[in-house]
PDB file of N, CA and C in Angstrom:
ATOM      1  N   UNK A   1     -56.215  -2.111 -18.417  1.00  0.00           N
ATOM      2  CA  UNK A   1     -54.872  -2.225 -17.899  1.00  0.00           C
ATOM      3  C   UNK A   1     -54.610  -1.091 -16.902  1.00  0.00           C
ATOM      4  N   UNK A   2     -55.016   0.043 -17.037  1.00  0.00           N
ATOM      5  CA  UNK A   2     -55.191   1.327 -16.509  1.00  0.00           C
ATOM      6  C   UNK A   2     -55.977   1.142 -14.640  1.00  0.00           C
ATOM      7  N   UNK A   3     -56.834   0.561 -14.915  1.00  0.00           N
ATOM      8  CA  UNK A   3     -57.491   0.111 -14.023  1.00  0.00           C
ATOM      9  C   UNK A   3     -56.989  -0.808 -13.198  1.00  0.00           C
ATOM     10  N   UNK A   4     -56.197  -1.757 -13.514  1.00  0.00           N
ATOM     11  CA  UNK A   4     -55.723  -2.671 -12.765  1.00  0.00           C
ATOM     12  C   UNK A   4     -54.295  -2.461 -11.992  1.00  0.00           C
ATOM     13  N   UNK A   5     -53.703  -1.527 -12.505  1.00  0.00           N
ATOM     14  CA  UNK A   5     -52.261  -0.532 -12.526  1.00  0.00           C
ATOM     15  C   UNK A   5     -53.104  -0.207 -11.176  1.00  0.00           C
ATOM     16  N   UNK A   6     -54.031   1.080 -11.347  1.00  0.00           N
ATOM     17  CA  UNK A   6     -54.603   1.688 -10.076  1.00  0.00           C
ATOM     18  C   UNK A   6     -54.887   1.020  -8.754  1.00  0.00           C
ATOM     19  N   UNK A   7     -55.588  -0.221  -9.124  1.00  0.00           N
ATOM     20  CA  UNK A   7     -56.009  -0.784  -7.849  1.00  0.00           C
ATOM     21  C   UNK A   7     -55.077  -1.915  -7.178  1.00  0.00           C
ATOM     22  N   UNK A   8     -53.527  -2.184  -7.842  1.00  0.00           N
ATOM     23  CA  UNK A   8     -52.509  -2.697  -6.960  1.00  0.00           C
ATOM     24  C   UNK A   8     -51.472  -1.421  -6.750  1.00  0.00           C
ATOM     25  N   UNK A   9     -51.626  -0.384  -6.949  1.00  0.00           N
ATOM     26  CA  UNK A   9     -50.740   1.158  -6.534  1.00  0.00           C
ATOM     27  C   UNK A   9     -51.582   1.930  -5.277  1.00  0.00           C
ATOM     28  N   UNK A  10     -53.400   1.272  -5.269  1.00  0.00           N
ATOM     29  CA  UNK A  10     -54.106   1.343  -4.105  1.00  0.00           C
ATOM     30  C   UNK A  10     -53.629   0.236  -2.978  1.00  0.00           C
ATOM     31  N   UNK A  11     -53.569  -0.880  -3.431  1.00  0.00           N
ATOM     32  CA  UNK A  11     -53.353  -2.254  -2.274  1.00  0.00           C
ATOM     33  C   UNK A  11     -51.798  -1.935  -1.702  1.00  0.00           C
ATOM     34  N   UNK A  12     -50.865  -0.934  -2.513  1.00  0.00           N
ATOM     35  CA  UNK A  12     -49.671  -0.902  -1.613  1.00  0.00           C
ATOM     36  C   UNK A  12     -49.683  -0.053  -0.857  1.00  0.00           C
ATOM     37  N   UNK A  13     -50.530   0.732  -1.067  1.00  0.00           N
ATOM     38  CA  UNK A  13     -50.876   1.898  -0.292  1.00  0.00           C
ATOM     39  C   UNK A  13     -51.149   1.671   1.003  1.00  0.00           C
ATOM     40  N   UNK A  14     -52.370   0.635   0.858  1.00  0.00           N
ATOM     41  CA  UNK A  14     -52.866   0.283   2.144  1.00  0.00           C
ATOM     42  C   UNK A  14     -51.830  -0.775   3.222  1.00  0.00           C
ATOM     43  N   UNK A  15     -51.189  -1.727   2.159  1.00  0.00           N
ATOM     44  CA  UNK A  15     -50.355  -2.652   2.464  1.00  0.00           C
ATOM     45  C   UNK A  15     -48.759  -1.357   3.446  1.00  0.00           C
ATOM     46  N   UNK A  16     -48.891  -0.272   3.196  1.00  0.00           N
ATOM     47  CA  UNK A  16     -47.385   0.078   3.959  1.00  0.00           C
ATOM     48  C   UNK A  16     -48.546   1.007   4.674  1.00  0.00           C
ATOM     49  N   UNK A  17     -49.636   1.211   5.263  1.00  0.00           N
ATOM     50  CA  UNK A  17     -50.080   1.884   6.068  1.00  0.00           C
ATOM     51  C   UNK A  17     -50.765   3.031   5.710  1.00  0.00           C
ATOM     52  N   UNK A  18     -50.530   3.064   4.740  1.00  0.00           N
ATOM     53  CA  UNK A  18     -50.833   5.063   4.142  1.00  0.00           C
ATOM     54  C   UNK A  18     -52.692   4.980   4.059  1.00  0.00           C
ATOM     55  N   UNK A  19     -53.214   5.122   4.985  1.00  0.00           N
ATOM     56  CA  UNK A  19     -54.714   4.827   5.180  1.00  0.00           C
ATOM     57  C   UNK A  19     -55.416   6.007   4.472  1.00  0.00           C
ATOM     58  N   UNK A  20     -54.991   7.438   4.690  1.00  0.00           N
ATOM     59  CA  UNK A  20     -55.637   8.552   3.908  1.00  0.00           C
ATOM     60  C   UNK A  20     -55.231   8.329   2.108  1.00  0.00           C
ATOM     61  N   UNK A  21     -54.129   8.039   2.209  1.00  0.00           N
ATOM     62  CA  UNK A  21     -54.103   7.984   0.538  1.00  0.00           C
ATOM     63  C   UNK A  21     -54.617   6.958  -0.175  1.00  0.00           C
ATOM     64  N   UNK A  22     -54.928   6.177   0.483  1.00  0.00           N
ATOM     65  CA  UNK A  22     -55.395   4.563   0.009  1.00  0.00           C
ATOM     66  C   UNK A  22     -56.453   4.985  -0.017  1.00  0.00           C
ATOM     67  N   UNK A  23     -57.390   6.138   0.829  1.00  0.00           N
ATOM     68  CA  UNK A  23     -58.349   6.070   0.829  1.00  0.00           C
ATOM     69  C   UNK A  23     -59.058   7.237  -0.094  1.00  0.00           C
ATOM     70  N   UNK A  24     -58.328   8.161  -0.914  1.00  0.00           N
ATOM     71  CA  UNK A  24     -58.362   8.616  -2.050  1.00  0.00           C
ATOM     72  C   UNK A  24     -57.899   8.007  -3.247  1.00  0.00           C
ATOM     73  N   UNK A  25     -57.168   7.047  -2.963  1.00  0.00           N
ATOM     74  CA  UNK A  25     -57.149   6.182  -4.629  1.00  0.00           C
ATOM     75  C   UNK A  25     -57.956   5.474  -4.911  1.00  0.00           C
ATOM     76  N   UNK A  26     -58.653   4.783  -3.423  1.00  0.00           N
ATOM     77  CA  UNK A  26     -59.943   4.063  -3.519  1.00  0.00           C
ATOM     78  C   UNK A  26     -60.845   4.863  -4.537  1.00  0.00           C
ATOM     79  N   UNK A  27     -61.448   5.736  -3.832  1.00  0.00           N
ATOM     80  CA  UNK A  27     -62.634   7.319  -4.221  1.00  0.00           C
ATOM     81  C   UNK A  27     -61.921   7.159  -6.073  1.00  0.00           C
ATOM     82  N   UNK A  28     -60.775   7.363  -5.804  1.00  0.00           N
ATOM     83  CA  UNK A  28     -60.434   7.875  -7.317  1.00  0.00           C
ATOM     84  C   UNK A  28     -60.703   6.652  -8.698  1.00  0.00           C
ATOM     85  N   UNK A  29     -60.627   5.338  -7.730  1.00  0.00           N
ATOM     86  CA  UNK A  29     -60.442   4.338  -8.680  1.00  0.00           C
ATOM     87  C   UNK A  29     -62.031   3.907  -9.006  1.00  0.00           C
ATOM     88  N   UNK A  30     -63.036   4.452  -8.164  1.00  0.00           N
ATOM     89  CA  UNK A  30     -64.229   4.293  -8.176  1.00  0.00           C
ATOM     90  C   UNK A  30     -64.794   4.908  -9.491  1.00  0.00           C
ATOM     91  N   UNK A  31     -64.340   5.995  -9.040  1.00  0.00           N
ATOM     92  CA  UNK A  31     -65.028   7.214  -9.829  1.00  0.00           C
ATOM     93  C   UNK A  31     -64.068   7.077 -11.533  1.00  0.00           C
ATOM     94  N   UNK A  32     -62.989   6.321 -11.807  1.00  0.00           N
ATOM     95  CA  UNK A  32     -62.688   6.112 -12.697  1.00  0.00           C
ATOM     96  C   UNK A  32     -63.429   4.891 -13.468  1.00  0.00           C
ATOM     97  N   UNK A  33     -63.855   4.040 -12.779  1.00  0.00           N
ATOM     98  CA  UNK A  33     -64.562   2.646 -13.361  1.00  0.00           C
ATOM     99  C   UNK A  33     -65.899   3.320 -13.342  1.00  0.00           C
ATOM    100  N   UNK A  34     -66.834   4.202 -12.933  1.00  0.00           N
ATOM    101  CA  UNK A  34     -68.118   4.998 -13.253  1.00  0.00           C
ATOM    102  C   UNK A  34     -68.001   5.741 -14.398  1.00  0.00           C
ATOM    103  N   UNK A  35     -66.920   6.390 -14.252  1.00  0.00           N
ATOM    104  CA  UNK A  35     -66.861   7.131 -15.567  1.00  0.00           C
ATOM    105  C   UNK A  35     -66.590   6.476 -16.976  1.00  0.00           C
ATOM    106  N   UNK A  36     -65.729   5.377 -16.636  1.00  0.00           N
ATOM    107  CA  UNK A  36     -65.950   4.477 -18.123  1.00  0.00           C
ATOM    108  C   UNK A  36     -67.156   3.672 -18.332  1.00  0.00           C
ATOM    109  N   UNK A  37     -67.530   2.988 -17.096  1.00  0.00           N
ATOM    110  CA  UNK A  37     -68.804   2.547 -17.807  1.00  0.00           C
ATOM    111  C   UNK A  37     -70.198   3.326 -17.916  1.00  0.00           C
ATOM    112  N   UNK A  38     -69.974   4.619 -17.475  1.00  0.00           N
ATOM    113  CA  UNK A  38     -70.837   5.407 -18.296  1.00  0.00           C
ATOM    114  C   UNK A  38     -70.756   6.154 -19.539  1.00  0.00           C
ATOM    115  N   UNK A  39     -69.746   6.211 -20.084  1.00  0.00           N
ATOM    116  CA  UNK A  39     -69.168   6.863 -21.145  1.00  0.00           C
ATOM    117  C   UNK A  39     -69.655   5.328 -22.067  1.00  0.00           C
ATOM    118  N   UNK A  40     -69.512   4.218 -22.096  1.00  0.00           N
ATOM    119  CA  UNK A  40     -69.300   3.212 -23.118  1.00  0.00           C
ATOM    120  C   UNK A  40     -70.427   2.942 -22.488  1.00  0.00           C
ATOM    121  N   UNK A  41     -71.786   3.019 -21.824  1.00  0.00           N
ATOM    122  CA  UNK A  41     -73.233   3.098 -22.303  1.00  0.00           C
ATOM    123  C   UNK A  41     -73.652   3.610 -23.199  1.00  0.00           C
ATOM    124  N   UNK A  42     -73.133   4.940 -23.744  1.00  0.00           N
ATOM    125  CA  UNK A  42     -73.751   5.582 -24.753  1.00  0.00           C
ATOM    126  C   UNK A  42     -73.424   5.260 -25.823  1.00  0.00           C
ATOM    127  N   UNK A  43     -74.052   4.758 -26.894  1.00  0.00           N
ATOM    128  CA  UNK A  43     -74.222   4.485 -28.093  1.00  0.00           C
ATOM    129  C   UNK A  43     -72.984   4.689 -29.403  1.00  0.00           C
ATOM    130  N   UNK A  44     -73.285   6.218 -29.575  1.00  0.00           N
ATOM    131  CA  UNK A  44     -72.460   6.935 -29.577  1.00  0.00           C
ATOM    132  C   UNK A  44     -70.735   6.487 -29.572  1.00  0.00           C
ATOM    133  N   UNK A  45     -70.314   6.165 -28.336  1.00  0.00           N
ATOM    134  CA  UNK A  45     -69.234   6.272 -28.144  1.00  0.00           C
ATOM    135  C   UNK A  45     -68.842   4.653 -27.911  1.00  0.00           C
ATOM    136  N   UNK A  46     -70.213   3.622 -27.628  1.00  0.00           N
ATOM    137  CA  UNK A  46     -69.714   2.282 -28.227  1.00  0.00           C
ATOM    138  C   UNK A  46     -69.305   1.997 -29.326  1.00  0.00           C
ATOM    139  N   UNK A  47     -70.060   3.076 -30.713  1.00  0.00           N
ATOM    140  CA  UNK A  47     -69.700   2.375 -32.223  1.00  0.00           C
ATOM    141  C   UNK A  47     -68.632   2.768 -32.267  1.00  0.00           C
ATOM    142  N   UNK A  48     -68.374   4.225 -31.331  1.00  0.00           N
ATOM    143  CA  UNK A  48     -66.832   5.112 -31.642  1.00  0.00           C
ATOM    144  C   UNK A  48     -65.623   3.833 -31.706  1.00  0.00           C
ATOM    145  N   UNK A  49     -65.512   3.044 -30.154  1.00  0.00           N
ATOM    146  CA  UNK A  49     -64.900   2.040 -29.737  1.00  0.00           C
ATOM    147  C   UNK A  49     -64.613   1.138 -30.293  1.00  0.00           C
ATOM    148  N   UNK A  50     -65.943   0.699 -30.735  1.00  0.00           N
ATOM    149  CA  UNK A  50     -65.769  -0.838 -31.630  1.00  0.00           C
ATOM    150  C   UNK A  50     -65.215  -0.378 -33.252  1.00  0.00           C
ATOM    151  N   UNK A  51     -65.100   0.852 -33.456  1.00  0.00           N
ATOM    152  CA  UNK A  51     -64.813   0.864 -35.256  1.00  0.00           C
ATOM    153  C   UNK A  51     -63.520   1.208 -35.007  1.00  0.00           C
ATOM    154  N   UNK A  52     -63.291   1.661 -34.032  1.00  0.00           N
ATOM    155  CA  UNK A  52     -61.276   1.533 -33.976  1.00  0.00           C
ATOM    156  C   UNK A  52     -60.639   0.585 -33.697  1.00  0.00           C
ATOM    157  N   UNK A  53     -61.492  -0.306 -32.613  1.00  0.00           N
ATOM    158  CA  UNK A  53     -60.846  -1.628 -32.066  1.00  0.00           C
ATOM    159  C   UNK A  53     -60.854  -2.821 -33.471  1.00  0.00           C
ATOM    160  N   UNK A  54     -61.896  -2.450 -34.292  1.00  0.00           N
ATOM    161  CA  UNK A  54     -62.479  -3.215 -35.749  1.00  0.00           C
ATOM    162  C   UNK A  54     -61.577  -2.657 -36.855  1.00  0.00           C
ATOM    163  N   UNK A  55     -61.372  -1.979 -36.492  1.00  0.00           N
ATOM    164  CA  UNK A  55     -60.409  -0.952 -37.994  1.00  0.00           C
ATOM    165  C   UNK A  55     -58.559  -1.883 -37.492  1.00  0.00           C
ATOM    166  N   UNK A  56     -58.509  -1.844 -36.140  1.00  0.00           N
ATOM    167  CA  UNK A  56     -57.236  -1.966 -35.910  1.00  0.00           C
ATOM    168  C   UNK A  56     -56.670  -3.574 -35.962  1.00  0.00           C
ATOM    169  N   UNK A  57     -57.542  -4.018 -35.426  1.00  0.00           N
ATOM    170  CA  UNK A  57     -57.738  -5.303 -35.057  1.00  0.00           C
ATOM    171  C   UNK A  57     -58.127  -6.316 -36.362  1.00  0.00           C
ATOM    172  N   UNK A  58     -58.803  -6.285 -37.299  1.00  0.00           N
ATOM    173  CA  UNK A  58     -59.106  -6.753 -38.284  1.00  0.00           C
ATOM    174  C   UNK A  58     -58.038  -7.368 -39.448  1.00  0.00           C
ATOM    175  N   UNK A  59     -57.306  -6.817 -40.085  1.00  0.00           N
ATOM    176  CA  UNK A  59     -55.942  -7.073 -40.226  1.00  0.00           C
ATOM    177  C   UNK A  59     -55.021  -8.427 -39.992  1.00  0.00           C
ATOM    178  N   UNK A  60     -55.217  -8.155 -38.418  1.00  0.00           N
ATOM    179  CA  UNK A  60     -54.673  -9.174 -37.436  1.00  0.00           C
ATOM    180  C   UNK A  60     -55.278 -10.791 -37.050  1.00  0.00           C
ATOM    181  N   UNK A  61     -56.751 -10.597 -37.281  1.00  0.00           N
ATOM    182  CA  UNK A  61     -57.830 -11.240 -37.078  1.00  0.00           C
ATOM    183  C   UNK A  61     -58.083 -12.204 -38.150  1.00  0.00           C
ATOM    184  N   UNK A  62     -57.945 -11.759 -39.639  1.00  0.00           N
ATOM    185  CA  UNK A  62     -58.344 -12.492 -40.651  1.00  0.00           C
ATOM    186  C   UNK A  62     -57.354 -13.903 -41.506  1.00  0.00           C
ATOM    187  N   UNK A  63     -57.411 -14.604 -41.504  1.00  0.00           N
ATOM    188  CA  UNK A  63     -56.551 -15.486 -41.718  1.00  0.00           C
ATOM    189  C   UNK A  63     -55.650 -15.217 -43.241  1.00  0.00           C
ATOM    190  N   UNK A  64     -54.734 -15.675 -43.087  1.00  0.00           N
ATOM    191  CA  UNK A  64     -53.808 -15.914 -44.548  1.00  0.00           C
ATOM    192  C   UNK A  64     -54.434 -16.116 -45.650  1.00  0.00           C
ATOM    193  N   UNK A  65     -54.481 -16.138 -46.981  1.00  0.00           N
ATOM    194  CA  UNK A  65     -54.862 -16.286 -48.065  1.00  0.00           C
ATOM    195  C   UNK A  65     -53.424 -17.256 -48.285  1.00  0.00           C
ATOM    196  N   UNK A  66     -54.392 -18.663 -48.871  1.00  0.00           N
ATOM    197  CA  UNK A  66     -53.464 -19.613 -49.333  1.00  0.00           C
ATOM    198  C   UNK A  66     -52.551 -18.761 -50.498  1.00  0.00           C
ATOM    199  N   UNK A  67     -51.266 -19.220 -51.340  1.00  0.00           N
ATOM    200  CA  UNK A  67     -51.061 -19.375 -51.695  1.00  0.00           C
ATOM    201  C   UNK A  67     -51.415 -19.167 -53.197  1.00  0.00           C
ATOM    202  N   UNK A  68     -51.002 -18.894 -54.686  1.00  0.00           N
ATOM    203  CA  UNK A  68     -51.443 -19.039 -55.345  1.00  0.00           C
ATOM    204  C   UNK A  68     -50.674 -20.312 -56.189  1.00  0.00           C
ATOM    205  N   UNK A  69     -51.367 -21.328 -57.027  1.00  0.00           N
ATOM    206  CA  UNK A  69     -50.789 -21.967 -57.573  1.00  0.00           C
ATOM    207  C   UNK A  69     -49.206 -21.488 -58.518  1.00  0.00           C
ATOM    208  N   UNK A  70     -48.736 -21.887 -58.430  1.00  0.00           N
ATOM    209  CA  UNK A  70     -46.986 -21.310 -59.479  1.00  0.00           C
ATOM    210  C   UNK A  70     -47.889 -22.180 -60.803  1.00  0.00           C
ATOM    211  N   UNK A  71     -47.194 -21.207 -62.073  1.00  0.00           N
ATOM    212  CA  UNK A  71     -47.722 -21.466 -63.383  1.00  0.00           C
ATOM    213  C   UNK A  71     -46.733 -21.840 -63.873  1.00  0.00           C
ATOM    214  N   UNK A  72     -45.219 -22.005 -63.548  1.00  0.00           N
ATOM    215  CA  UNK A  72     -43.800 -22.111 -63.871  1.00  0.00           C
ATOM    216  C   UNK A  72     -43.642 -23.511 -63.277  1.00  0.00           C
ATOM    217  N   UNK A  73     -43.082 -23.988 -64.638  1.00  0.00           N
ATOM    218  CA  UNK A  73     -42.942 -25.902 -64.646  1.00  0.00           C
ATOM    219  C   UNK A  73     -41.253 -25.846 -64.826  1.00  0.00           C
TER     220      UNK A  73
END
């Protein structure tokens, strides 16, 4: 989401003229999408990812448990 924020706050940039700053958010937005997908190559910091996104998400993910029968007639 972070990423996508950046690169339409770059396109207005360019869109009202501002050619030097567009052309450091470019550089910046580069070097932000390198740095995440080198960070989430490493091993390491994929299981980090997936056991929070799995811890958080799981919960949410698993379906309802029916019901229990009523024992009261």
């Amino acid at each position: 989401m972070g990423q996508s924020s950046h690169a339409i706050g770059t396109a207005a940039l360019m869109g009202r003229g501002e050619d030097s700053s567009a052309a450091v958010a470019s550089v910046a937005l580069c070097a932000a999408g390198v740095v995440h997908t080198t960070l989430l190559a490493l091993p390491p910091v994929r299981l980090l990812v997936r056991a929070l996104v799995t811890r958080k998400l799981a919960p949410a993910l698993t379906p309802p448990r029916p019901a229990a029968a009523s024992t009261f007639y």
